[in-house]
C-alpha atoms as a PDB file:
ATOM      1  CA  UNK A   1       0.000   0.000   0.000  1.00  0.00           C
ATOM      2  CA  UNK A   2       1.631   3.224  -1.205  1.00  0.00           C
ATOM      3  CA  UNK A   3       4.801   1.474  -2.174  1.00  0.00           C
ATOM      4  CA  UNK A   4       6.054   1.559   1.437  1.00  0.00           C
ATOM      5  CA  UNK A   5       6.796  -1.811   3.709  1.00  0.00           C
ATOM      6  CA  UNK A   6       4.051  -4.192   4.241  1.00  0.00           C
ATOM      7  CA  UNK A   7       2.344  -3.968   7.438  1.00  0.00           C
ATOM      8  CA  UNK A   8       0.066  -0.958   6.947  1.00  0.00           C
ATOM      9  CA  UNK A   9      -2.770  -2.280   5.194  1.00  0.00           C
ATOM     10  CA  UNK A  10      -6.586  -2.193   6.339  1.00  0.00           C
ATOM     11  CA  UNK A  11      -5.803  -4.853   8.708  1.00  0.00           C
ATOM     12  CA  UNK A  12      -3.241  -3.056  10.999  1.00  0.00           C
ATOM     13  CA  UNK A  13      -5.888  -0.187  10.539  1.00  0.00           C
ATOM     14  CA  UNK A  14      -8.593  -2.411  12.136  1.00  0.00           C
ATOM     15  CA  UNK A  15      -6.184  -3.104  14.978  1.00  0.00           C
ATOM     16  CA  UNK A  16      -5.860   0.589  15.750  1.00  0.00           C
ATOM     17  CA  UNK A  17      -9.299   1.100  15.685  1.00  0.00           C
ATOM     18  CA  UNK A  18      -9.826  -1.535  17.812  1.00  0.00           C
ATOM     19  CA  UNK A  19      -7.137  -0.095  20.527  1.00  0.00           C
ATOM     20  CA  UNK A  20      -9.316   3.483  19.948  1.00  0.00           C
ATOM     21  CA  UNK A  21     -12.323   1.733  21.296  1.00  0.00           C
ATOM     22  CA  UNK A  22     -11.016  -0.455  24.013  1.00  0.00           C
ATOM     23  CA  UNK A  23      -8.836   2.497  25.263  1.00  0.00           C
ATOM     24  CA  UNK A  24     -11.615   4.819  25.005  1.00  0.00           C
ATOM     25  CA  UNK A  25     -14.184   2.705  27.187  1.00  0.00           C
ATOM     26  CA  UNK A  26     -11.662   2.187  29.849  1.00  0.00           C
ATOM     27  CA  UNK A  27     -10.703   5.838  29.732  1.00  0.00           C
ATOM     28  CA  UNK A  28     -14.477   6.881  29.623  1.00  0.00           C
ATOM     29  CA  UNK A  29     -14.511   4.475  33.071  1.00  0.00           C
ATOM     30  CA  UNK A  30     -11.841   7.074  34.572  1.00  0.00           C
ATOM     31  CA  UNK A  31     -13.078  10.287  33.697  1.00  0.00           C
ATOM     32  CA  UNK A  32     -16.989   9.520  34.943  1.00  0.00           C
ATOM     33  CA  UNK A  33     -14.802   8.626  38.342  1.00  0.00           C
ATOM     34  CA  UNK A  34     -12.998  12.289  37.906  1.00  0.00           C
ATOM     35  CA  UNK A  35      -9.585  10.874  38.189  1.00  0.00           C
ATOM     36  CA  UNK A  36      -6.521  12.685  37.128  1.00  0.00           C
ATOM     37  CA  UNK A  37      -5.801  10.741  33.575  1.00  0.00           C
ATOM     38  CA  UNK A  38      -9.266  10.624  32.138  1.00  0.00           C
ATOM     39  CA  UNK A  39     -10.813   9.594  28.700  1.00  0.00           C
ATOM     40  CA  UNK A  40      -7.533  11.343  26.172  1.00  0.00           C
ATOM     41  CA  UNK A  41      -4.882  10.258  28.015  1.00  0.00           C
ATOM     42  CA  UNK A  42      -6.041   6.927  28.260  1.00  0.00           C
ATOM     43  CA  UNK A  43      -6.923   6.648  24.543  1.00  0.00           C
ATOM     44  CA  UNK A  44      -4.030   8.431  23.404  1.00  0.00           C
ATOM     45  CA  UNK A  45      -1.267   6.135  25.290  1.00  0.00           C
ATOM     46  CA  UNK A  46      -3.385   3.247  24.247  1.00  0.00           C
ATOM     47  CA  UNK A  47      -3.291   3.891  20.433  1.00  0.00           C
ATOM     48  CA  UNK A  48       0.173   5.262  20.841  1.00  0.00           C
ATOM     49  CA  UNK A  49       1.152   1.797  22.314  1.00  0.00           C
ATOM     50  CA  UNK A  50      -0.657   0.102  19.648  1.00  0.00           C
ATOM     51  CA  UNK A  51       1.424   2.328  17.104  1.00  0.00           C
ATOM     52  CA  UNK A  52       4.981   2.026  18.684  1.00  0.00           C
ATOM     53  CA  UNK A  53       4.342  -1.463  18.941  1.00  0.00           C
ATOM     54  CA  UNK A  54       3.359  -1.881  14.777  1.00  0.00           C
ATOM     55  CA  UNK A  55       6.115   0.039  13.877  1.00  0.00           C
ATOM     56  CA  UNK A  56       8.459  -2.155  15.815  1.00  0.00           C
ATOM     57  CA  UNK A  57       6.794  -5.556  13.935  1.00  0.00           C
ATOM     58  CA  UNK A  58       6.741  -3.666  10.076  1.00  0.00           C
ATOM     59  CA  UNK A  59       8.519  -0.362  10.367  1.00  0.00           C
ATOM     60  CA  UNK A  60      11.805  -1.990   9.528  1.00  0.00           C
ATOM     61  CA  UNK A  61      10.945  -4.182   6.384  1.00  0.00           C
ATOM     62  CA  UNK A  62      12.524  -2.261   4.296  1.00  0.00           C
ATOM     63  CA  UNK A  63      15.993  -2.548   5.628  1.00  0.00           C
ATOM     64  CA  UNK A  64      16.122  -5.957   6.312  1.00  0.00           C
ATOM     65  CA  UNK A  65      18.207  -8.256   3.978  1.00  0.00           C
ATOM     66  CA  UNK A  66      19.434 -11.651   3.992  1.00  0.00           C
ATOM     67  CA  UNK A  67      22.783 -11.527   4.865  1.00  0.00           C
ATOM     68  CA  UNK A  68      23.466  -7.848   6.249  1.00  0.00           C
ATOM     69  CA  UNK A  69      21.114  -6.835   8.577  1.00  0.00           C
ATOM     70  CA  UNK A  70      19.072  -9.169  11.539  1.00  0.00           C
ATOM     71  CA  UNK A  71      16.651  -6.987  13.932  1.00  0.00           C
ATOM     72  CA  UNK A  72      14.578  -8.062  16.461  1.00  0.00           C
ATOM     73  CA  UNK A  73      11.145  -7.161  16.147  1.00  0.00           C
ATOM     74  CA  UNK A  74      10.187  -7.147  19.838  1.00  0.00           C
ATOM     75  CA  UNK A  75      13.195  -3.890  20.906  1.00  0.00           C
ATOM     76  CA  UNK A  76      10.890  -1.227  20.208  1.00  0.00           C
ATOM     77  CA  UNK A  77       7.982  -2.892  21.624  1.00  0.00           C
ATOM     78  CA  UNK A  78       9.574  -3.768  25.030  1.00  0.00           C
ATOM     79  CA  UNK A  79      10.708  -0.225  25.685  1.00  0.00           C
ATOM     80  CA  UNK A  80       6.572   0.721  25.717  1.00  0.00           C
ATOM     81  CA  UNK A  81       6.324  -0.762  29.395  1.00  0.00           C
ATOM     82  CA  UNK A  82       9.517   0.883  30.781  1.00  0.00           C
ATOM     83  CA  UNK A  83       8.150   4.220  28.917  1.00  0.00           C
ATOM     84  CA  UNK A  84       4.673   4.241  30.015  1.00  0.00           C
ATOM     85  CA  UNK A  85       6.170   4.360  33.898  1.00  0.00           C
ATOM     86  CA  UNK A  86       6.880   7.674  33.319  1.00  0.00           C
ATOM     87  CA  UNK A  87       3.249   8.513  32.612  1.00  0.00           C
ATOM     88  CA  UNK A  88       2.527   6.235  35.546  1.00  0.00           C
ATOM     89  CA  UNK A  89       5.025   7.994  37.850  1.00  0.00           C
ATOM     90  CA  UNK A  90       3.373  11.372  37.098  1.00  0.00           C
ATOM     91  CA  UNK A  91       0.378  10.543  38.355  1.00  0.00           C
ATOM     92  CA  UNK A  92       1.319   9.312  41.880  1.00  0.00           C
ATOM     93  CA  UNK A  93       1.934  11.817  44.462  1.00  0.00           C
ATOM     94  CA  UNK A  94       1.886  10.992  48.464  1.00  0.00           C
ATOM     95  CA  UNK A  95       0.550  14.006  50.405  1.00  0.00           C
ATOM     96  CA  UNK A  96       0.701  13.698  54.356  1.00  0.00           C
ATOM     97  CA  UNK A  97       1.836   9.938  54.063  1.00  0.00           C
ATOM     98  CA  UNK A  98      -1.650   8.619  52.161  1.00  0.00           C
ATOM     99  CA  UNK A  99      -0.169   7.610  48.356  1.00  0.00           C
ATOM    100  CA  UNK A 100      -2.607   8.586  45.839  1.00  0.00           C
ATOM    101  CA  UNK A 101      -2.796   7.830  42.347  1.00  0.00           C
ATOM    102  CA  UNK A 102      -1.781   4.147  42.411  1.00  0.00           C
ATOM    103  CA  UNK A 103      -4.886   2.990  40.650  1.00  0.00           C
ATOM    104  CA  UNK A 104      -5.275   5.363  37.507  1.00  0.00           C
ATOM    105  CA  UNK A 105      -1.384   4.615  36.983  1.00  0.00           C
ATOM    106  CA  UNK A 106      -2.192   0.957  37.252  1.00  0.00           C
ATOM    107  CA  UNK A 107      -4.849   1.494  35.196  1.00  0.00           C
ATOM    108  CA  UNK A 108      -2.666   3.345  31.924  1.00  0.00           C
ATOM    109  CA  UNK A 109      -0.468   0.752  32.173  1.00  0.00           C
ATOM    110  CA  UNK A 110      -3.171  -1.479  31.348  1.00  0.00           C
ATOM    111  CA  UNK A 111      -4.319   0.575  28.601  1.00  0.00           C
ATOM    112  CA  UNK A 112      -0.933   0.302  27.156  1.00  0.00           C
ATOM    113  CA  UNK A 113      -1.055  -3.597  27.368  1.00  0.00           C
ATOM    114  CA  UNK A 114      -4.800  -3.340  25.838  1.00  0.00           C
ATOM    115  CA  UNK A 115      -3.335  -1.155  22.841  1.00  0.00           C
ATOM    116  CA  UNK A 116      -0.109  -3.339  22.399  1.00  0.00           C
ATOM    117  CA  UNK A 117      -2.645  -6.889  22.367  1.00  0.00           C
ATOM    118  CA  UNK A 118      -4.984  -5.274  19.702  1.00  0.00           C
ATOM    119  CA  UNK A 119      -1.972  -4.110  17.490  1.00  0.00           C
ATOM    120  CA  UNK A 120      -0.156  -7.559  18.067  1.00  0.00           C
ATOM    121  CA  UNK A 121      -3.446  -9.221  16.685  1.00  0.00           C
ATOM    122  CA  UNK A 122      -4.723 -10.678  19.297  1.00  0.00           C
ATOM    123  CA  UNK A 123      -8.093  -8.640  20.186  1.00  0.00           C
ATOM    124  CA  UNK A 124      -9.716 -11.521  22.164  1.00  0.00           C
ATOM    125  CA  UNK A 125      -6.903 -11.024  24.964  1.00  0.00           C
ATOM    126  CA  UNK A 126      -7.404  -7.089  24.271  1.00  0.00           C
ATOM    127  CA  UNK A 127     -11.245  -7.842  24.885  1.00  0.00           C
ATOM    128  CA  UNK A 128     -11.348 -10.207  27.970  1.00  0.00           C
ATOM    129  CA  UNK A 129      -8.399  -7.958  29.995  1.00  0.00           C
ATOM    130  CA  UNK A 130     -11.032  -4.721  28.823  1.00  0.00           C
ATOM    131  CA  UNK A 131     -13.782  -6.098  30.756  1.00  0.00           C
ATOM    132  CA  UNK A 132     -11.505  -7.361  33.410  1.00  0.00           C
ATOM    133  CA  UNK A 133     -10.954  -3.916  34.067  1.00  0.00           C
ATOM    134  CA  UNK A 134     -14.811  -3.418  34.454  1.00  0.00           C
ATOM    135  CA  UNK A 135     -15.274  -6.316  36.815  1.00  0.00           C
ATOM    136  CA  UNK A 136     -12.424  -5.403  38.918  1.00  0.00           C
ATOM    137  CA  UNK A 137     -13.248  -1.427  39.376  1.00  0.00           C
ATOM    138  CA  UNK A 138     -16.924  -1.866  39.260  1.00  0.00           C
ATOM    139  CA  UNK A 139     -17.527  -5.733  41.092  1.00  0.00           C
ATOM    140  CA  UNK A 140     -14.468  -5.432  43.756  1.00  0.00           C
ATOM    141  CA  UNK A 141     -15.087  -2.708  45.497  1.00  0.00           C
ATOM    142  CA  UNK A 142     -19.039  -4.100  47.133  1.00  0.00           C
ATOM    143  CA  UNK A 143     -17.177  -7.544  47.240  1.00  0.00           C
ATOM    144  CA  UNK A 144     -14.451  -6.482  49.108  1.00  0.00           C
ATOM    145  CA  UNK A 145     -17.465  -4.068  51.646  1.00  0.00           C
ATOM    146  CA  UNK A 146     -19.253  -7.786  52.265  1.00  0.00           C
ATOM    147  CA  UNK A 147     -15.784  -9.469  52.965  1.00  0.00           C
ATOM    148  CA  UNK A 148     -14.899  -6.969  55.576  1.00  0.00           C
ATOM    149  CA  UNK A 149     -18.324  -6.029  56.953  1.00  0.00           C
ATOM    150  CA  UNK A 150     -18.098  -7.660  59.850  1.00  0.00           C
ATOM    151  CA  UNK A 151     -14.211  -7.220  60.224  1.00  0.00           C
ATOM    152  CA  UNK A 152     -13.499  -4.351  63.266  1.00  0.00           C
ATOM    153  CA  UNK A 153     -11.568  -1.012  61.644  1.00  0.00           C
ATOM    154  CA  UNK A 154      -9.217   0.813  63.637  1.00  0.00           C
ATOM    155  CA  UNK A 155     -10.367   4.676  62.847  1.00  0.00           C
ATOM    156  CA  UNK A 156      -8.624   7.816  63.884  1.00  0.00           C
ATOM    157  CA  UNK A 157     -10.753  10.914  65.765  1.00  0.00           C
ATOM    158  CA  UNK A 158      -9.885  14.098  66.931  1.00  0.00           C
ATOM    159  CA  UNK A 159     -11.938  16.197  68.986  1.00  0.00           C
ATOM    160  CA  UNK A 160     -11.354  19.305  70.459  1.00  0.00           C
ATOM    161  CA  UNK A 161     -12.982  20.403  73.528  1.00  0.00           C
ATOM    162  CA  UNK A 162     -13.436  22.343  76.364  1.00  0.00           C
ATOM    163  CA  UNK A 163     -11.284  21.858  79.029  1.00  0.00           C
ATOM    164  CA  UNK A 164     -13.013  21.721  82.753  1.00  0.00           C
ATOM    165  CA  UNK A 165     -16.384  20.370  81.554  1.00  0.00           C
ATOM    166  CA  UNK A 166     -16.238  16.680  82.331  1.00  0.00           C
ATOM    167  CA  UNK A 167     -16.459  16.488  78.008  1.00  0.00           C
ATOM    168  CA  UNK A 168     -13.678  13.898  78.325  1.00  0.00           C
ATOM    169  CA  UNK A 169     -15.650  10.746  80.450  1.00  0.00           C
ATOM    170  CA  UNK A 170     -19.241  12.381  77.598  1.00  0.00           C
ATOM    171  CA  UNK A 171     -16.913  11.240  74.914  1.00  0.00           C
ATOM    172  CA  UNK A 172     -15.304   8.279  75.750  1.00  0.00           C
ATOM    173  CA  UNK A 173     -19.021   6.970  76.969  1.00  0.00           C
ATOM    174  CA  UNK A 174     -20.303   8.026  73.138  1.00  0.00           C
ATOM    175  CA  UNK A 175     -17.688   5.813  71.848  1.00  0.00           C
ATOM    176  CA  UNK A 176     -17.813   2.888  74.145  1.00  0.00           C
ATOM    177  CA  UNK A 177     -21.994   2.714  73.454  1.00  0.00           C
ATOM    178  CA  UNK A 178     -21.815   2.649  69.334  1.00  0.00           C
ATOM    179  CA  UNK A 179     -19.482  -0.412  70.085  1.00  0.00           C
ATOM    180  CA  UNK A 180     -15.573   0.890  69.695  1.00  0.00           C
ATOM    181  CA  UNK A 181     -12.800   0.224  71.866  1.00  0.00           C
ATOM    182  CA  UNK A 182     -10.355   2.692  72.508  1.00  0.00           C
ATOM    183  CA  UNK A 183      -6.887   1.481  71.554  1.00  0.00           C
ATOM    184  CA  UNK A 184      -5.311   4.733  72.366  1.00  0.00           C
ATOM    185  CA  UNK A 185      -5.211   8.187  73.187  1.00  0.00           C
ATOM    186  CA  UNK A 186      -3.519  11.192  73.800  1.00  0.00           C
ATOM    187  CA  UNK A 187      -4.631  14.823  74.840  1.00  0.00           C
ATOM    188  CA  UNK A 188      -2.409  18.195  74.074  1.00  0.00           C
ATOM    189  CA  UNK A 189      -3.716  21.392  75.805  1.00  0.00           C
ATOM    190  CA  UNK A 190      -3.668  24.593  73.958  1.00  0.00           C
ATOM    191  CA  UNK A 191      -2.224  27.347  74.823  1.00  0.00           C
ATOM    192  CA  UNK A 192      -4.734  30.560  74.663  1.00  0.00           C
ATOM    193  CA  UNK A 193      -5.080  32.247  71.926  1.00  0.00           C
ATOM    194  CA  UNK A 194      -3.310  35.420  70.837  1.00  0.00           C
ATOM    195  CA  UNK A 195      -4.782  38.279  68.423  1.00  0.00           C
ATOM    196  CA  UNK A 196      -3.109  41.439  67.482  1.00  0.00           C
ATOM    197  CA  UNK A 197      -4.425  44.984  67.594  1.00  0.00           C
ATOM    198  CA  UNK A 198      -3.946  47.999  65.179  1.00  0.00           C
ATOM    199  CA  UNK A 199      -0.579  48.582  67.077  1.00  0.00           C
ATOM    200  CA  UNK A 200       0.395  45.244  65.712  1.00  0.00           C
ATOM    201  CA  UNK A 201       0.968  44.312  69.712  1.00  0.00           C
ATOM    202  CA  UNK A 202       0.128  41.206  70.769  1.00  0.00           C
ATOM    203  CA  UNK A 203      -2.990  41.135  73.323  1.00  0.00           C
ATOM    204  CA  UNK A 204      -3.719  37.556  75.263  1.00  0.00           C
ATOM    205  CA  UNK A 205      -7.337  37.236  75.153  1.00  0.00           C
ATOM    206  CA  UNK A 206      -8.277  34.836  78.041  1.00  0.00           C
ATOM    207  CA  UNK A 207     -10.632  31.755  76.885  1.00  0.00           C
ATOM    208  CA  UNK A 208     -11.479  28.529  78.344  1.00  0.00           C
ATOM    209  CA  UNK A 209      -8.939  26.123  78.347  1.00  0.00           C
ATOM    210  CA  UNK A 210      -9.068  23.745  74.828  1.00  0.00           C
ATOM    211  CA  UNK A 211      -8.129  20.302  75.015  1.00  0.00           C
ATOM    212  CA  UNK A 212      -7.001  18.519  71.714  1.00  0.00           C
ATOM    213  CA  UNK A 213      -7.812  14.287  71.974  1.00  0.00           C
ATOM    214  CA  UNK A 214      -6.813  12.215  69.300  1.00  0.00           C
ATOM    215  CA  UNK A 215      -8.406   8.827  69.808  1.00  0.00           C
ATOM    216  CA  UNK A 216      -7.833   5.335  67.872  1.00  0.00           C
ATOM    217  CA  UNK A 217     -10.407   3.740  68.074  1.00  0.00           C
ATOM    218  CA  UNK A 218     -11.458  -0.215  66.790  1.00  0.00           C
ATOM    219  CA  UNK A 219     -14.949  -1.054  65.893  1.00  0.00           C
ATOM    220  CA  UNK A 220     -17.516  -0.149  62.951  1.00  0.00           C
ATOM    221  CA  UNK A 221     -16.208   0.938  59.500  1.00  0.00           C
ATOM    222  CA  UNK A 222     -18.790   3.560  59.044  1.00  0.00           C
ATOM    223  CA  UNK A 223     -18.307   6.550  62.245  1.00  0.00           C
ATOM    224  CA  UNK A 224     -20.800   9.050  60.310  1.00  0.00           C
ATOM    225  CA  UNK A 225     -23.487   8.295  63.770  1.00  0.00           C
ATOM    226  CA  UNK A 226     -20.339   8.772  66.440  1.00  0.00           C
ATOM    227  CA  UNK A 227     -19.071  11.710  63.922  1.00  0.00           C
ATOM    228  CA  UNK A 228     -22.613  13.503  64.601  1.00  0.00           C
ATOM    229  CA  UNK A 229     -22.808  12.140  68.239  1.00  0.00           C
ATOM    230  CA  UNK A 230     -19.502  14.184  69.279  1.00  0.00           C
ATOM    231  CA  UNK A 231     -20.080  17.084  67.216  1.00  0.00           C
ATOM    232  CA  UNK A 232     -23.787  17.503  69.617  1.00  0.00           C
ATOM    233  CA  UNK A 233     -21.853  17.070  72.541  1.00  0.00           C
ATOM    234  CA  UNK A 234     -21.757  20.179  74.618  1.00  0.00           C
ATOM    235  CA  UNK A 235     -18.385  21.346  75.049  1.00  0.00           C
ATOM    236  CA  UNK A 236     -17.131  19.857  72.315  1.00  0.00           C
ATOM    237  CA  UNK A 237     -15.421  22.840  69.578  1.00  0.00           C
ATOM    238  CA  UNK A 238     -14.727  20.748  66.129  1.00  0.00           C
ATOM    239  CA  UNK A 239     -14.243  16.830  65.022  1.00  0.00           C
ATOM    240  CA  UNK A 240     -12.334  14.767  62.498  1.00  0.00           C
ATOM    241  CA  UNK A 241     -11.287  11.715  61.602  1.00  0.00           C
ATOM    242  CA  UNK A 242      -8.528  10.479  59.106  1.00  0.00           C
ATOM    243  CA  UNK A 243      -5.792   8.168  58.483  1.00  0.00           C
ATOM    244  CA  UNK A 244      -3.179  11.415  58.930  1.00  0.00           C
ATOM    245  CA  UNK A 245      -2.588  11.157  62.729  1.00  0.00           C
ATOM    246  CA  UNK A 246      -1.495   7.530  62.856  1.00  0.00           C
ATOM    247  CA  UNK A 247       2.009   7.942  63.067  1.00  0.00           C
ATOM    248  CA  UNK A 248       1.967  10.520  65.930  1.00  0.00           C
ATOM    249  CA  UNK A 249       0.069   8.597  67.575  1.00  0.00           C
ATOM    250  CA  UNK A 250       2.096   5.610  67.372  1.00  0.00           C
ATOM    251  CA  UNK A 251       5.327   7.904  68.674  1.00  0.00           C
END
């Protein structure tokens, strides 16, 4: 087809085609979840692959001869999964020890394989790890919630109060009736609070003492009901829970 080496006829067009669609319903997946590589990043590394991959079976034809040139068809195509980890890499980032990301990078790399399968002609693989994909981000995640439903969760809270209000024995009797069990605990009191004037001098304004409890507690997955609980207890100034104050708890 145009004089140029075989491989780019309508049946390496099919395959690209082919990588479009797959790519594109997997990318579609991503983007209706908001994540940070949505529906043309996915589709574009997934007919690149598909592309890079071609070239590396066909591209060379026209060089090759007999007796003074041997390549092997695979070196261009291996270098797609040590290139895509760049794209991958981009996408991770860790922000106050929680690594996010993981998934959609996990996820382009399998767009890549998807793109490289169709182009390698072999779009029954490319179709049955496409609706893997679906099964595993759509069917694992309420699998996984009936596994674990009745498996205790250790949960972080923090709760600031007032100090000198017997708060303290209100909360830990909240979380001891929904059914947790407090693992640990520590307490920090605040010092009070300072405000400036227009002077720009520093004026202590005297309030009631605040107490700052960070709790880990074991027991139901779901706190929303001990969440609302605390933040109706009198006394109590702000709650939140989160994975962030493990490790100074664990100090």
């Amino acid at each position: 087809m145009w004089g140029e080496p075989a491989g780019q006829g309508w049946t390496q067009v099919g395959e690209l085609l082919l990588a479009l669609v797959l790519c594109s319903l997997i990318g579609l997946e991503r983007e209706l979840r908001q994540k940070s590589a949505g529906l043309r990043t996915h589709t574009l590394v997934g007919v690149g692959a598909a592309l890079f991959l071609l070239v590396s079976k066909y591209g060379f034809t026209d060089v090759l001869t007999k007796d003074l040139v041997v390549l092997d068809p695979s070196r261009v195509a291996a270098q797609i999964v040590s290139g895509v980890g760049f794209i991958g890499g981009g996408l991770i980032f860790v922000r106050r020890d929680v690594v996010r990301g993981l998934t959609t990078a996990a996820v382009v790399w399998m767009s890549v394989a998807v793109g490289c399968a169709c182009a390698a002609g072999l779009p029954l693989l490319a179709l049955v790890v496409t609706g893997a994909h679906f099964l595993v981000v759509y069917g694992y995640p309420p699998l996984l919630r009936l596994v674990t439903r009745s498996r205790p969760a250790n949960t972080v809270v923090r709760v600031v109060y007032r100090d000198g209000e017997g708060v303290l024995r209100a909360i830990l009797e909240l979380a001891t009736r929904q059914g947790y069990a407090v693992e640990h605990a520590v307490t920090e009191r605040r010092p009070p609070d300072g405000i400036a004037d227009e002077d720009h001098r520093a004026t202590l304004v005297r309030v009631p003492g605040l107490i700052d409890l960070r709790l880990r507690l074991v027991g139901p997955r779901q706190v929303t009901e001990l969440l609302t609980a605390l933040a109706d207890q009198a006394g109590v100034m702000s709650v939140e829970t989160g994975d962030e104050d493990l490790g100074e708890l664990d100090a």
